[in-house]
Every structure is written in structure tokens, then in C-alpha cells.
PDB file of N, CA and C in Angstrom:
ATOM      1  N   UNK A   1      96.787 108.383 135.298  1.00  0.00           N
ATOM      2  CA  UNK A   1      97.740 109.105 136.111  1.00  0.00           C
ATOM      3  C   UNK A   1      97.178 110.462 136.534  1.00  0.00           C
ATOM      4  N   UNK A   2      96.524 110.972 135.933  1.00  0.00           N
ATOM      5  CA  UNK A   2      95.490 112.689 136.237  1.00  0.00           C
ATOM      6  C   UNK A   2      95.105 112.015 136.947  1.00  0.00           C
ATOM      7  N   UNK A   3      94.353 111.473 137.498  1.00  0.00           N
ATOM      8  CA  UNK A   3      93.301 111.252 138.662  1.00  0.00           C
ATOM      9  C   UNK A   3      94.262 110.933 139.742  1.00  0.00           C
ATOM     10  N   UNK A   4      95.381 110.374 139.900  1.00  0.00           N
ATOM     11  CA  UNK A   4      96.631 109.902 141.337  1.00  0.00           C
ATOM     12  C   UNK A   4      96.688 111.795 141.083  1.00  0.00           C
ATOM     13  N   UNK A   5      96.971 112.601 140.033  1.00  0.00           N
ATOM     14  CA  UNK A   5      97.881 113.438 140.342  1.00  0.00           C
ATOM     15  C   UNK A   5      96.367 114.469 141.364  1.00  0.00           C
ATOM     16  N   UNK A   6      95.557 114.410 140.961  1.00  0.00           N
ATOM     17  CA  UNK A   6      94.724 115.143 141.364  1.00  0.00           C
ATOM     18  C   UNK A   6      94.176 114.752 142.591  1.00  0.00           C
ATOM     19  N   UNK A   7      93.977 113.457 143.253  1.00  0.00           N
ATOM     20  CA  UNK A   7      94.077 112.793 144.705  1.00  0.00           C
ATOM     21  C   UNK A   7      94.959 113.307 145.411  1.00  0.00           C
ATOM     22  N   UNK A   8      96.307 113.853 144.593  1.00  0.00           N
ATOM     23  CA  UNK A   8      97.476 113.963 145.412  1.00  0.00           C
ATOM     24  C   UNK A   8      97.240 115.716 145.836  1.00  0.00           C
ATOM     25  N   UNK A   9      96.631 116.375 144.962  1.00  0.00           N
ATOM     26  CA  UNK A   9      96.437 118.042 145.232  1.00  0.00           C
ATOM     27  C   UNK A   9      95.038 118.048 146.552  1.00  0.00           C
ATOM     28  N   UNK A  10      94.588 116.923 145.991  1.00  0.00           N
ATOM     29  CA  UNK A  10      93.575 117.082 146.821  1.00  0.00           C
ATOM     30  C   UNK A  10      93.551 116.801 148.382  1.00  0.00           C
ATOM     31  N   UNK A  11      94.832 116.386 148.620  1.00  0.00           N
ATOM     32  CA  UNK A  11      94.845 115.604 150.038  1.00  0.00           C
ATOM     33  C   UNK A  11      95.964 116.552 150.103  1.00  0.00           C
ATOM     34  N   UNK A  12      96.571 117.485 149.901  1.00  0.00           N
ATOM     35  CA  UNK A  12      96.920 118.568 150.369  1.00  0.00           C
ATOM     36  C   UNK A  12      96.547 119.650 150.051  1.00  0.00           C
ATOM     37  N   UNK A  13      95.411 119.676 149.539  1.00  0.00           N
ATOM     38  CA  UNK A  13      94.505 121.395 149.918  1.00  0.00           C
ATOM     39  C   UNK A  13      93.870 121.041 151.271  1.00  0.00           C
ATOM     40  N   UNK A  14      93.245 119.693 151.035  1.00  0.00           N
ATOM     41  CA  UNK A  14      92.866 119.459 152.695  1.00  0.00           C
ATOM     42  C   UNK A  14      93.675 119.439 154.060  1.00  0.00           C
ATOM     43  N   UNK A  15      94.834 119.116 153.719  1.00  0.00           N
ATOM     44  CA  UNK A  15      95.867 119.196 155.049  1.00  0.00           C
ATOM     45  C   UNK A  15      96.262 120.309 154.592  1.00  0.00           C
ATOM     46  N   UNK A  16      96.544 120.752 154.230  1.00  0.00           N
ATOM     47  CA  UNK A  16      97.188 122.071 154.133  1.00  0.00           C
ATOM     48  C   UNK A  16      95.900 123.631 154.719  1.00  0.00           C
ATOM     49  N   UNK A  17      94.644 123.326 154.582  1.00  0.00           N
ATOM     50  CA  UNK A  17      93.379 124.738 154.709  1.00  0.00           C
ATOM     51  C   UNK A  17      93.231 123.849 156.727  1.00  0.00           C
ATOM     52  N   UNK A  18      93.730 122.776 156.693  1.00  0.00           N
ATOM     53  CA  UNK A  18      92.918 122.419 158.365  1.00  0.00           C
ATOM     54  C   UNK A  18      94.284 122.711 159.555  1.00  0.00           C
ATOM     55  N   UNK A  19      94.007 123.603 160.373  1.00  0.00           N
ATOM     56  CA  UNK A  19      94.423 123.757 161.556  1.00  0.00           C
ATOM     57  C   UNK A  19      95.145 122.679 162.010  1.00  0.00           C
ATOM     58  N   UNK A  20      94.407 121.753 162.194  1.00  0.00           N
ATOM     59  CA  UNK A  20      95.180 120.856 163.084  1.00  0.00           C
ATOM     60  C   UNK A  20      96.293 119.872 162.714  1.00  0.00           C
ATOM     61  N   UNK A  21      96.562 120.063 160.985  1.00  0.00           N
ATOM     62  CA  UNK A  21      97.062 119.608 160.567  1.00  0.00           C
ATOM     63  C   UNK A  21      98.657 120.381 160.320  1.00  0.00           C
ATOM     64  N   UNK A  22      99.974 119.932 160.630  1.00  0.00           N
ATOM     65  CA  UNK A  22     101.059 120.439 161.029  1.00  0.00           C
ATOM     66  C   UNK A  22     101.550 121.396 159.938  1.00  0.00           C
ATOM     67  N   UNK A  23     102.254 121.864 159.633  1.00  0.00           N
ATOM     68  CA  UNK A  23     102.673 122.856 158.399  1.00  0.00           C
ATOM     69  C   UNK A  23     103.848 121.445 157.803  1.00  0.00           C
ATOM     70  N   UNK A  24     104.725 121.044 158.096  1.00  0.00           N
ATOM     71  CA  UNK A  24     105.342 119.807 157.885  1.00  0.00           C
ATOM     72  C   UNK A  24     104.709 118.805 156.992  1.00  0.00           C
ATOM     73  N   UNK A  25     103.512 118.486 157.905  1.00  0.00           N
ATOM     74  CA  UNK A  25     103.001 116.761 157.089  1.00  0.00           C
ATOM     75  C   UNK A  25     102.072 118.127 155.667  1.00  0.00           C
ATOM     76  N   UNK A  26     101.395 119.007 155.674  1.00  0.00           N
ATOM     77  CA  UNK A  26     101.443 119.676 154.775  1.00  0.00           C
ATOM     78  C   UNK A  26     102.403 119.985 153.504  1.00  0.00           C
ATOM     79  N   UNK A  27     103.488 119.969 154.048  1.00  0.00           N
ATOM     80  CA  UNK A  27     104.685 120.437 152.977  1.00  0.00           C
ATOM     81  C   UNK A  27     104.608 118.784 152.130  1.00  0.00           C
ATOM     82  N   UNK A  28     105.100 117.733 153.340  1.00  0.00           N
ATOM     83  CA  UNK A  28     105.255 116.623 152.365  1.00  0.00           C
ATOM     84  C   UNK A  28     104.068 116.231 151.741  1.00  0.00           C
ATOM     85  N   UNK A  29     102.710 116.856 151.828  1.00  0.00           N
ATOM     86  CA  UNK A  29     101.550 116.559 150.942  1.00  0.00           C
ATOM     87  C   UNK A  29     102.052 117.178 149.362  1.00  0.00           C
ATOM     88  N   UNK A  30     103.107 118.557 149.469  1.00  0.00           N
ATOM     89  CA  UNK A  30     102.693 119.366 148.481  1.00  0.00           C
ATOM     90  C   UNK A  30     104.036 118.758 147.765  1.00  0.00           C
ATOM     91  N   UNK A  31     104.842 118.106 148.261  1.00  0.00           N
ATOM     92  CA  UNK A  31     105.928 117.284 147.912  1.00  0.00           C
ATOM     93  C   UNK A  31     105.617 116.228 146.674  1.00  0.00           C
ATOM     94  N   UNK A  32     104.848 115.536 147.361  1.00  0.00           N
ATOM     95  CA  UNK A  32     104.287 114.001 146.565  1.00  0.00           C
ATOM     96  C   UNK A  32     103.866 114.930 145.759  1.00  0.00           C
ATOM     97  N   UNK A  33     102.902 115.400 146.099  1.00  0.00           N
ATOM     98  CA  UNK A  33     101.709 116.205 145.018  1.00  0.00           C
ATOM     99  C   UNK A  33     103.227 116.335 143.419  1.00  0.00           C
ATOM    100  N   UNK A  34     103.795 117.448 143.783  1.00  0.00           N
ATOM    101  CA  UNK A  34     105.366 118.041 142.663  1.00  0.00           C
ATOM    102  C   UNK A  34     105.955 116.954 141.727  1.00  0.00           C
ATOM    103  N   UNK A  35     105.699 115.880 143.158  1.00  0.00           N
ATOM    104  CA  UNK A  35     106.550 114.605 142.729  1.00  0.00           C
ATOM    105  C   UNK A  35     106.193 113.684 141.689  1.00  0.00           C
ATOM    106  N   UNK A  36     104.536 113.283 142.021  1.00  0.00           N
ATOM    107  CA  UNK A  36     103.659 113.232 140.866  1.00  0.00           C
ATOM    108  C   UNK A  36     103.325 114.007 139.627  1.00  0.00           C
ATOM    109  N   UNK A  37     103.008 115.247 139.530  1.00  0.00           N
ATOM    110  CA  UNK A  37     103.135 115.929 138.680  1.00  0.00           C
ATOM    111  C   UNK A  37     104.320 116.107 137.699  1.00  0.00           C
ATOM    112  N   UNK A  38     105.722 115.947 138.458  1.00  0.00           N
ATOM    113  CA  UNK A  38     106.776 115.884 137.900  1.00  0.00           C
ATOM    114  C   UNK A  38     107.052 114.301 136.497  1.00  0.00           C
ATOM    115  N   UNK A  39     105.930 113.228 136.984  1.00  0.00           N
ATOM    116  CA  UNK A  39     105.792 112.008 136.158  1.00  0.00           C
ATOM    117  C   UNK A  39     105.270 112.188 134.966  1.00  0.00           C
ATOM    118  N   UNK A  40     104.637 113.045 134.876  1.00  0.00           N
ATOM    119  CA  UNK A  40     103.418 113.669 134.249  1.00  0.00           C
ATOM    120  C   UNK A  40     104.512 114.467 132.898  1.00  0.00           C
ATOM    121  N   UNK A  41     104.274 114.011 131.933  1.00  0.00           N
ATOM    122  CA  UNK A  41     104.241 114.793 130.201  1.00  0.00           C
ATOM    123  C   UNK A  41     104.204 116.246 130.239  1.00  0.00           C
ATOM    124  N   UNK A  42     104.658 117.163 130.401  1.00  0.00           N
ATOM    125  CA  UNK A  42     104.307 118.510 130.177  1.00  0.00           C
ATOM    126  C   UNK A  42     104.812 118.797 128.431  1.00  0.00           C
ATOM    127  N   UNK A  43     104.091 118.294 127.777  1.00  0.00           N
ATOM    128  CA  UNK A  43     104.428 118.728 126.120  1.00  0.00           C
ATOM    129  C   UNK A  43     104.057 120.308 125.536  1.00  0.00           C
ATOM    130  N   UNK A  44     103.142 120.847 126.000  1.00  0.00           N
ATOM    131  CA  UNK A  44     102.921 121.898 125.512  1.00  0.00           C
ATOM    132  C   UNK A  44     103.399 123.114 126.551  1.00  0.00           C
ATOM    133  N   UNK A  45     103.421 124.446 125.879  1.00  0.00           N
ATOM    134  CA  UNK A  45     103.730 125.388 126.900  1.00  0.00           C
ATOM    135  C   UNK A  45     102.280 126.020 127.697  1.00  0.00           C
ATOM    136  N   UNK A  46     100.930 125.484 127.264  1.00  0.00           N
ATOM    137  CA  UNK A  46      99.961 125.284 128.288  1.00  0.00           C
ATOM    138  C   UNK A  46      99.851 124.813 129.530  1.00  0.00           C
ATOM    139  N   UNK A  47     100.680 123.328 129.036  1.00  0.00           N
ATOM    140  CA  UNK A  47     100.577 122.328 130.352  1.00  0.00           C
ATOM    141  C   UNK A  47     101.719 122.679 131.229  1.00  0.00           C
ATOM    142  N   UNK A  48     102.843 123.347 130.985  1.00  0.00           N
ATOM    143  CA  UNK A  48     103.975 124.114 132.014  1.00  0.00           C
ATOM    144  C   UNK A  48     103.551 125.230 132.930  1.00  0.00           C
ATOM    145  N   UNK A  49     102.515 126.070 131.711  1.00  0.00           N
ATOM    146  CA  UNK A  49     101.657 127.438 132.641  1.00  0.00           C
ATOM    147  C   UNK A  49     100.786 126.480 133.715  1.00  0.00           C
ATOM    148  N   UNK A  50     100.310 126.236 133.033  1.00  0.00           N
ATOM    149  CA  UNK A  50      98.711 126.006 134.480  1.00  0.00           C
ATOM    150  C   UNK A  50      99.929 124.785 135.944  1.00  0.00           C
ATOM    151  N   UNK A  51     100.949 124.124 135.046  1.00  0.00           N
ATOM    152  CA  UNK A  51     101.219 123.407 136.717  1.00  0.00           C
ATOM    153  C   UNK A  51     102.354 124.696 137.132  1.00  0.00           C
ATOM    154  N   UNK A  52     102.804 125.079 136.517  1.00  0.00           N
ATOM    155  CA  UNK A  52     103.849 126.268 137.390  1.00  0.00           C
ATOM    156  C   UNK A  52     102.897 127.124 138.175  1.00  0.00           C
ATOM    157  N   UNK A  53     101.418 127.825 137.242  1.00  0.00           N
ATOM    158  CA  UNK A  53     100.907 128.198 138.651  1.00  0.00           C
ATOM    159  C   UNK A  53     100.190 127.878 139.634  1.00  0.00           C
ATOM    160  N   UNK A  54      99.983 126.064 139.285  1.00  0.00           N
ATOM    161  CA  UNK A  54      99.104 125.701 140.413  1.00  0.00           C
ATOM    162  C   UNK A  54     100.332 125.810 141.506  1.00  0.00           C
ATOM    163  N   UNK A  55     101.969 125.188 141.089  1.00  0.00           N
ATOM    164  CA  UNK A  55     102.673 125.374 142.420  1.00  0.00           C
ATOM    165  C   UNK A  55     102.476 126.525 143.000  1.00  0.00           C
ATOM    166  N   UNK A  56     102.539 127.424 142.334  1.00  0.00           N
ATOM    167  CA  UNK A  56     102.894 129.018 142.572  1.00  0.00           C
ATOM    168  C   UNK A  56     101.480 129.209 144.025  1.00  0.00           C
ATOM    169  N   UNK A  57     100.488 129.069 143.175  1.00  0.00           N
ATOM    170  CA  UNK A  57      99.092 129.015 144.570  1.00  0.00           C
ATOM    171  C   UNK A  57      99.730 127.802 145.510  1.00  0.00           C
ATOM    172  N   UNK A  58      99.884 126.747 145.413  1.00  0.00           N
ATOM    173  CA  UNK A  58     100.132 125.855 146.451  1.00  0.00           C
ATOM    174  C   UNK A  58     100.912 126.189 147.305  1.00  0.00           C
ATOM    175  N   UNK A  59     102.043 127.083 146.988  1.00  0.00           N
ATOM    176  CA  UNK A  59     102.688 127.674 148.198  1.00  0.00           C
ATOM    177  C   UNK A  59     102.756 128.606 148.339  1.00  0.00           C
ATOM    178  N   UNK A  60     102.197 129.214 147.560  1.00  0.00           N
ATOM    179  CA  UNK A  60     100.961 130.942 148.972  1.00  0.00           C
ATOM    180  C   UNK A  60     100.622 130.093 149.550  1.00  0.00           C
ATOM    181  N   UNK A  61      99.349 129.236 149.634  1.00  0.00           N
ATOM    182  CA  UNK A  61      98.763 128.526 150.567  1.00  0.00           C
ATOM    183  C   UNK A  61      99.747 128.214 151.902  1.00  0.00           C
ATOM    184  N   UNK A  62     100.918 127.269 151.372  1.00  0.00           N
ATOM    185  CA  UNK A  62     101.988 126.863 152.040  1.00  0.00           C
ATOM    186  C   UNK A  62     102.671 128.147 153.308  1.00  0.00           C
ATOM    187  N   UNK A  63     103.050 129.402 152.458  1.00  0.00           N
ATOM    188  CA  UNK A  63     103.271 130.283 153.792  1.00  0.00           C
ATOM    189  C   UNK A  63     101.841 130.608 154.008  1.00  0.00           C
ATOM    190  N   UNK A  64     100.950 130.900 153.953  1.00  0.00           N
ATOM    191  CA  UNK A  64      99.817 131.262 154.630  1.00  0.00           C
ATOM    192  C   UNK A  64      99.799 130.580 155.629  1.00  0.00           C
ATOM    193  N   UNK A  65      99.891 128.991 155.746  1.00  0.00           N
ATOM    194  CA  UNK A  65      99.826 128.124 156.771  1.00  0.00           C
ATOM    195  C   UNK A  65     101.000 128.289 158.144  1.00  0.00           C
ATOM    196  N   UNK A  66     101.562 128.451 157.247  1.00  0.00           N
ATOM    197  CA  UNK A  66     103.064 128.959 157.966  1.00  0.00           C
ATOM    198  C   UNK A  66     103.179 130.108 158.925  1.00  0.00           C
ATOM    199  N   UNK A  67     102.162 131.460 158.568  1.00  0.00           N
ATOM    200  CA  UNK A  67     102.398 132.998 159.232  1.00  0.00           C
ATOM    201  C   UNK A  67     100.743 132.809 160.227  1.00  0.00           C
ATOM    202  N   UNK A  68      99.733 131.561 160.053  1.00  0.00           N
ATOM    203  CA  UNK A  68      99.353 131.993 160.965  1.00  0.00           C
ATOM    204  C   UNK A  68      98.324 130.914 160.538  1.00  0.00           C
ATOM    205  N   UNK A  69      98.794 129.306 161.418  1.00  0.00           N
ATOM    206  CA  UNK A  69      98.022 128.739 161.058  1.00  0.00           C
ATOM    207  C   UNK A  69      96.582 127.879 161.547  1.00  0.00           C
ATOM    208  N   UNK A  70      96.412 128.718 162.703  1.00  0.00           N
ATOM    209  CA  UNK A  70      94.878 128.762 163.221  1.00  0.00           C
ATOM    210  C   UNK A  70      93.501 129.630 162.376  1.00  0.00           C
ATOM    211  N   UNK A  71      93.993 130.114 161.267  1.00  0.00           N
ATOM    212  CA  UNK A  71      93.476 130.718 160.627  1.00  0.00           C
ATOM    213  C   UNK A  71      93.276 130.467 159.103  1.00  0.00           C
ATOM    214  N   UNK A  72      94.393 129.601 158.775  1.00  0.00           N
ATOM    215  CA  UNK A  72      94.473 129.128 158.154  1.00  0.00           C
ATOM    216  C   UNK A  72      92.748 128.749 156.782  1.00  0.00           C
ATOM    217  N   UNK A  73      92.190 128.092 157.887  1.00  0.00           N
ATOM    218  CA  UNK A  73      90.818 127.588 156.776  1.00  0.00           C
ATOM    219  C   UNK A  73      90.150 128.875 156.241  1.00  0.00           C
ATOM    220  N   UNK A  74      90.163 129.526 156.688  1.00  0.00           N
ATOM    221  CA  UNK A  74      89.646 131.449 156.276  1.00  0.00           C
ATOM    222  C   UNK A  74      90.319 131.630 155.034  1.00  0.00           C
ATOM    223  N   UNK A  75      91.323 131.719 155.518  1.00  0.00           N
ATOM    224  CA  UNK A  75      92.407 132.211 154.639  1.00  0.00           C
ATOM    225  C   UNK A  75      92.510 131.555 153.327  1.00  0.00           C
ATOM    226  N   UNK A  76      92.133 130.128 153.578  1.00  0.00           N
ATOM    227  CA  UNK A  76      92.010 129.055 152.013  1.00  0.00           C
ATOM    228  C   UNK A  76      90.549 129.729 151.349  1.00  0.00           C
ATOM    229  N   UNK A  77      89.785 130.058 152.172  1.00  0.00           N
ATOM    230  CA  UNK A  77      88.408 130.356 151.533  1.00  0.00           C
ATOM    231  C   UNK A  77      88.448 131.114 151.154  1.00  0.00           C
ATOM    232  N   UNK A  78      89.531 132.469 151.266  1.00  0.00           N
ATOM    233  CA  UNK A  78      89.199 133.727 150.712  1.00  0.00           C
ATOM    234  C   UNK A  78      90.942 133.695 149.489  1.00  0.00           C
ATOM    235  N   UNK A  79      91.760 132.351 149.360  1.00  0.00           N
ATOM    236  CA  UNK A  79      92.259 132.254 148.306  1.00  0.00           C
ATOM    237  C   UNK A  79      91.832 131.869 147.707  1.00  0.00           C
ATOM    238  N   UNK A  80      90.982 130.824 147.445  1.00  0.00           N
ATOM    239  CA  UNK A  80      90.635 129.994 146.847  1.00  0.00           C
ATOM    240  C   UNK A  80      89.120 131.268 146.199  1.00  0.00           C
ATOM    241  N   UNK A  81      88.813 131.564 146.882  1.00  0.00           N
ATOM    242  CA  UNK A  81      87.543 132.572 146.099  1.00  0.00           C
ATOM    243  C   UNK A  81      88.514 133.691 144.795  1.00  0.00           C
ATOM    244  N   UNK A  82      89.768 134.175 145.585  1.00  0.00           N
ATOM    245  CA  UNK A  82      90.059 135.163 144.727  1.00  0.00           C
ATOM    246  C   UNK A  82      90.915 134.530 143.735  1.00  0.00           C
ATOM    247  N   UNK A  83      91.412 133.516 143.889  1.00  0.00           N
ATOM    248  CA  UNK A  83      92.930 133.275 142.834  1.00  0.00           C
ATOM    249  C   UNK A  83      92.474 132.307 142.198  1.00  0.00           C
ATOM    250  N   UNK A  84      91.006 131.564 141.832  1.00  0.00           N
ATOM    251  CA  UNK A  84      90.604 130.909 141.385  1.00  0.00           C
ATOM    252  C   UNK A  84      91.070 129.046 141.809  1.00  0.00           C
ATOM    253  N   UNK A  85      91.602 128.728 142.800  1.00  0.00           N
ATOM    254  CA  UNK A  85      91.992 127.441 143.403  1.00  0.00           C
ATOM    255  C   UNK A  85      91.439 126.516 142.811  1.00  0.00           C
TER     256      UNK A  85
END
């Protein structure tokens, strides 16, 4: 199930950092992505930190795409450098 959940982040960091891809079909990437994760065991208070803040980055990303999203792929490169993505 880690590997669906991680296909699923992964196919919306990619629609989500590319221009041409809508802010919409983005959201429902980051949807499934929640939705999957939500299947997923969170037993320890480790495994609650790291997915609360992967959402938390996934939607910075999410308005980033949102306030200006021809720019968007920049903008993933210089989150993803600073917030550790």
C-alpha cells in the first residue's frame, strides 16, 4: 500500500509543479493522494507528524498553483529546495 500511496503523491507533485496542467485536475490529484493516505495505519504520533506535514506542503504547493500558475514549476523548485519536498 506505501508504494499506491506514494504513486499517488507522485502524480500530483507532477500535475500540480506543470503549467499546463489545470489547478482542478491538480486538487483531485491531492484528493486521491489524502484519500489513500487516509487507508493507511497512522499508529504512532510520528506517522501523524510527517503525513500532516506532507499535506501541509501539498497545499502551499496547491495555492502556489492557484496565485500564479505559469510559474508555477519555479516555484516547486524553489519549494521543494527549501521545505525539503
Amino acid at each position: 500500500m506505501k508504494d499506491e500511496i506514494l504513486e499517488y503523491k507522485r502524480v500530483f507533485l507532477e500535475n500540480a509543479s506543470d503549467p499546463q496542467v489545470s489547478w482542478r485536475m491538480a486538487y483531485m490529484n491531492f484528493c486521491d493522494y489524502c484519500e489513500m493516505a487516509r487507508a493507511e495505519p497512522m499508529n504512532t504520533d510520528e506517522d501523524r507528524m510527517k503525513l500532516a506535514a506532507d499535506i501541509r506542503k501539498c497545499s502551499e504547493l496547491l495555492v502556489s498553483k492557484a496565485i500564479d500558475p505559469k510559474n508555477i514549476a519555479m516555484s516547486f523548485v524553489l519549494w521543494k529546495d527549501n521545505l525539503g519536498g
